[in-house]
C-alpha atoms as a PDB file:
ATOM      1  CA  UNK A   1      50.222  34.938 -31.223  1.00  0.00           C
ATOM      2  CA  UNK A   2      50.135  38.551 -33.152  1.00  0.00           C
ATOM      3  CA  UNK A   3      51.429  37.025 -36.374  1.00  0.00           C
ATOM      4  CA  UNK A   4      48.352  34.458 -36.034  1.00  0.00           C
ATOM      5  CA  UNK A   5      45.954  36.981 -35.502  1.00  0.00           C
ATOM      6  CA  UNK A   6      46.659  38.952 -37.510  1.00  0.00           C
ATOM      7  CA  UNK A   7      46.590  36.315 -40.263  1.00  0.00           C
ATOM      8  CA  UNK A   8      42.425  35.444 -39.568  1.00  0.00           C
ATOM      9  CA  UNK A   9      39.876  36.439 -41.885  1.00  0.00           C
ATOM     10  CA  UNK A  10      38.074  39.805 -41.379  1.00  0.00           C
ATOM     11  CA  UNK A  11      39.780  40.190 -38.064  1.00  0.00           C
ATOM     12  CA  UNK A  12      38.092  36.942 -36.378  1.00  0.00           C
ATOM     13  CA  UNK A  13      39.745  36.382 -32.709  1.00  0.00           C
ATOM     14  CA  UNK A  14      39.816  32.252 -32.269  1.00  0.00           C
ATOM     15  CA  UNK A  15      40.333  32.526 -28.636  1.00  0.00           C
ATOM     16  CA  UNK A  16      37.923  31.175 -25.757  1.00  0.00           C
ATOM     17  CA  UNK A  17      35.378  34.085 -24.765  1.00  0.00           C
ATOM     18  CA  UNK A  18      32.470  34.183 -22.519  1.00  0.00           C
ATOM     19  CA  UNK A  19      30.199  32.152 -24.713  1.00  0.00           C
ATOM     20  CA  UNK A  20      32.393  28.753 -23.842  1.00  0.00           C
ATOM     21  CA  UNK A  21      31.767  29.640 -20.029  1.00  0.00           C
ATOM     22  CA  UNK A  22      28.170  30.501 -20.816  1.00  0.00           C
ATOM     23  CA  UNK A  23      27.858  26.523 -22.407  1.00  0.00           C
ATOM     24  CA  UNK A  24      29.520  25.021 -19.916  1.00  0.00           C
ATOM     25  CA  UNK A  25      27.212  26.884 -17.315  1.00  0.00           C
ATOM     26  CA  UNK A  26      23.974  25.999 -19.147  1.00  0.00           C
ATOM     27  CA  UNK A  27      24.790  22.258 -19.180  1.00  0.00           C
ATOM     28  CA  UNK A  28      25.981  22.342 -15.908  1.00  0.00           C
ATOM     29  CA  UNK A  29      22.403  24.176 -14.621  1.00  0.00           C
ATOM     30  CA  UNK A  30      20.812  21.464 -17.082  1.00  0.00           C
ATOM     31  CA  UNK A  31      22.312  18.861 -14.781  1.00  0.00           C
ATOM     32  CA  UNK A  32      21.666  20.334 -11.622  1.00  0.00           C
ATOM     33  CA  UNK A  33      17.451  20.662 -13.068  1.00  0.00           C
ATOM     34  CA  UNK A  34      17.956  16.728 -13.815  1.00  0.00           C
ATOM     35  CA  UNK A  35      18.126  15.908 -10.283  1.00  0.00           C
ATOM     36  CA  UNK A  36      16.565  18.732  -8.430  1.00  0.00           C
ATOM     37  CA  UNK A  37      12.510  18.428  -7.275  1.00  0.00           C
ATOM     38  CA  UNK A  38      10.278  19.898  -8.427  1.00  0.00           C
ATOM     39  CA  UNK A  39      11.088  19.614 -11.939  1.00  0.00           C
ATOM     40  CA  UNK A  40       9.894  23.163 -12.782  1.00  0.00           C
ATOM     41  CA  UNK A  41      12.820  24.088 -13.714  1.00  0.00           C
ATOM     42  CA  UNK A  42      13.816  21.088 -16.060  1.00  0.00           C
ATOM     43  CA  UNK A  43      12.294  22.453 -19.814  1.00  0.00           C
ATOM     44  CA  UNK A  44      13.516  25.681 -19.453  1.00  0.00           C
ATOM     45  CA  UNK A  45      17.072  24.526 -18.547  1.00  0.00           C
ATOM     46  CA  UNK A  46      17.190  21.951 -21.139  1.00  0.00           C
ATOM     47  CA  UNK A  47      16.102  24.615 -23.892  1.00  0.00           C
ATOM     48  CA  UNK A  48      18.956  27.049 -22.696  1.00  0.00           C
ATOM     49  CA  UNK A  49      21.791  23.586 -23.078  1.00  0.00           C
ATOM     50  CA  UNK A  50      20.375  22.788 -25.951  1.00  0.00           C
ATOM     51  CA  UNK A  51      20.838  26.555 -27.479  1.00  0.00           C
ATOM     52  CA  UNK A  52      23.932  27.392 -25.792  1.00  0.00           C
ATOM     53  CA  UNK A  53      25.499  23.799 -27.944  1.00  0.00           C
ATOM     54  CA  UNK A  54      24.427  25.073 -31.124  1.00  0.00           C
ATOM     55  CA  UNK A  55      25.248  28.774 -30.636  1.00  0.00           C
ATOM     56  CA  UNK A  56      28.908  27.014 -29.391  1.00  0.00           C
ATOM     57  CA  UNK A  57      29.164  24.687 -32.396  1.00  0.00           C
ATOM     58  CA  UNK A  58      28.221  27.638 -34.793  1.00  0.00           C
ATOM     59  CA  UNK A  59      31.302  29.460 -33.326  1.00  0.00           C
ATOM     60  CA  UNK A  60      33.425  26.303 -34.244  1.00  0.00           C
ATOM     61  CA  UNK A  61      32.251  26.221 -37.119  1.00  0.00           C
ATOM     62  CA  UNK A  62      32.633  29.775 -38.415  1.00  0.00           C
ATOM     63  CA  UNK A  63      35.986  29.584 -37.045  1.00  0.00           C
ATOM     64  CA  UNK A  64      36.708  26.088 -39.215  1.00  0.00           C
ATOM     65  CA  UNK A  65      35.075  27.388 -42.704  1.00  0.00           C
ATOM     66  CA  UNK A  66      37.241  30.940 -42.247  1.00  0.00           C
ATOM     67  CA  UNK A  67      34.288  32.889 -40.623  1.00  0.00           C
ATOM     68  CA  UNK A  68      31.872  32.980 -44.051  1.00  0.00           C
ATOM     69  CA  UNK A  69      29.289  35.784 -43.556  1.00  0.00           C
ATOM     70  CA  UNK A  70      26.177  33.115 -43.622  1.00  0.00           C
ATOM     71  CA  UNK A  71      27.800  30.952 -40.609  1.00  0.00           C
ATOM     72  CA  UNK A  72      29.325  34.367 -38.486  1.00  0.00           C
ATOM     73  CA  UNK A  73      25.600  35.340 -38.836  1.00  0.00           C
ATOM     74  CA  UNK A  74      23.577  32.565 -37.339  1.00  0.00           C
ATOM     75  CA  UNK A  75      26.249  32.228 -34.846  1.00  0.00           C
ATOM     76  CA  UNK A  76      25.534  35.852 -33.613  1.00  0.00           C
ATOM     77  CA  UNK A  77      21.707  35.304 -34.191  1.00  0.00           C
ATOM     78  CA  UNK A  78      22.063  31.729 -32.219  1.00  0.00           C
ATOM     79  CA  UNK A  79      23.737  34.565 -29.329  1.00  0.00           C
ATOM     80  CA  UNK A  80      20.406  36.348 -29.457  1.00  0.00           C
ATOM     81  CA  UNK A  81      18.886  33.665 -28.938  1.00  0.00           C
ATOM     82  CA  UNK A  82      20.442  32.441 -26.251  1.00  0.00           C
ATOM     83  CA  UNK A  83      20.308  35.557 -24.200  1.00  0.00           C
ATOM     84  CA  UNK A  84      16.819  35.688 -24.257  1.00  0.00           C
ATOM     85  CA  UNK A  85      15.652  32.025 -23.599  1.00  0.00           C
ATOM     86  CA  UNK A  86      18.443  32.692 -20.078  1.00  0.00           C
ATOM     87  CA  UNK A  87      16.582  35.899 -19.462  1.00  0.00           C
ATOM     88  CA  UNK A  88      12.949  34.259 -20.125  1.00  0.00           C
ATOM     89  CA  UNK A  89      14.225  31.572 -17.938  1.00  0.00           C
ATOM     90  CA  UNK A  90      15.652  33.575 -14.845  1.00  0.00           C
ATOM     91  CA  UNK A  91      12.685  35.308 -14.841  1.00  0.00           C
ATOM     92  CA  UNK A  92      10.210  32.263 -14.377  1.00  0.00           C
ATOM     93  CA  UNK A  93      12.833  30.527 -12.033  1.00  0.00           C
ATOM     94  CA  UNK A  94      13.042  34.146  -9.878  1.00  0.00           C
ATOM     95  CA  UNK A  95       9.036  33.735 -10.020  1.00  0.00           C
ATOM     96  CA  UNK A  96       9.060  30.755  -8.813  1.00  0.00           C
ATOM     97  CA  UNK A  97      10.863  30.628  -6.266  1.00  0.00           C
ATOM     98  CA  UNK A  98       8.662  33.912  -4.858  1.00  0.00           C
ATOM     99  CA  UNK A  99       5.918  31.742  -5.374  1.00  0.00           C
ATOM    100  CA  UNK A 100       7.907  29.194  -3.009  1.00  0.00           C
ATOM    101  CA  UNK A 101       7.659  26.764  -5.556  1.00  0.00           C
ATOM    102  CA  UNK A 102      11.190  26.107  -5.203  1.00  0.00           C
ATOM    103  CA  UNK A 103      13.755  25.136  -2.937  1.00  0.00           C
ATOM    104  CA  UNK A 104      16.156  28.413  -2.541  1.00  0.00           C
ATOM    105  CA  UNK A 105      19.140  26.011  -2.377  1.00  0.00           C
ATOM    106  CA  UNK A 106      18.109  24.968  -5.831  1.00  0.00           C
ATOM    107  CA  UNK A 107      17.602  28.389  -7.548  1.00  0.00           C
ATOM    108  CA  UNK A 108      20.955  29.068  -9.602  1.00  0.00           C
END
């Protein structure tokens, strides 16, 4: 494993990190908005899946192409990104639930 990593361009790590868990999270709260009621909850969730795949297959791809300084950009932009449309969206499901517009069983 130390020869290998030490052989990556610019001192990229190829491993699994946070951001897979963070996809697989977002889809999974996606889901859950699919099928809960109200559907509050629904364009908000499917905004956060839908950025948390492309800041994912960004990573892949930077990783594939040898981590070129355009791709390893937008990937960490994409991160940005992603981080605020979660906050925006905890925020207004947090509200919400306040408001009792939600079921507490379905807040994540």
């Amino acid at each position: 494993m130390a020869e290998f990593l030490r052989e990556c361009p610019y001192g990229a790590v190829p491993a699994p990190h946070d951001g897979y868990a963070v996809w697989i999270v977002a889809l999974w709260h996606w889901l859950d908005a699919l099928r809960s009621r109200p559907k509050g909850p629904l364009t908000g969730a499917l905004l956060l899946a839908v950025a948390a795949t492309l800041q994912a297959s960004l990573g892949i791809l930077t990783l594939i192409h040898q981590v070129p300084i355009g791709l390893a950009l937008a990937h960490q932009g994409m991160a940005m990104i992603v981080l605020a449309l979660a906050t925006l969206h905890a925020a207004r499901l947090g509200a919400a639930a306040r408001r009792g517009a939600l079921a507490p069983e379905r807040v994540l």
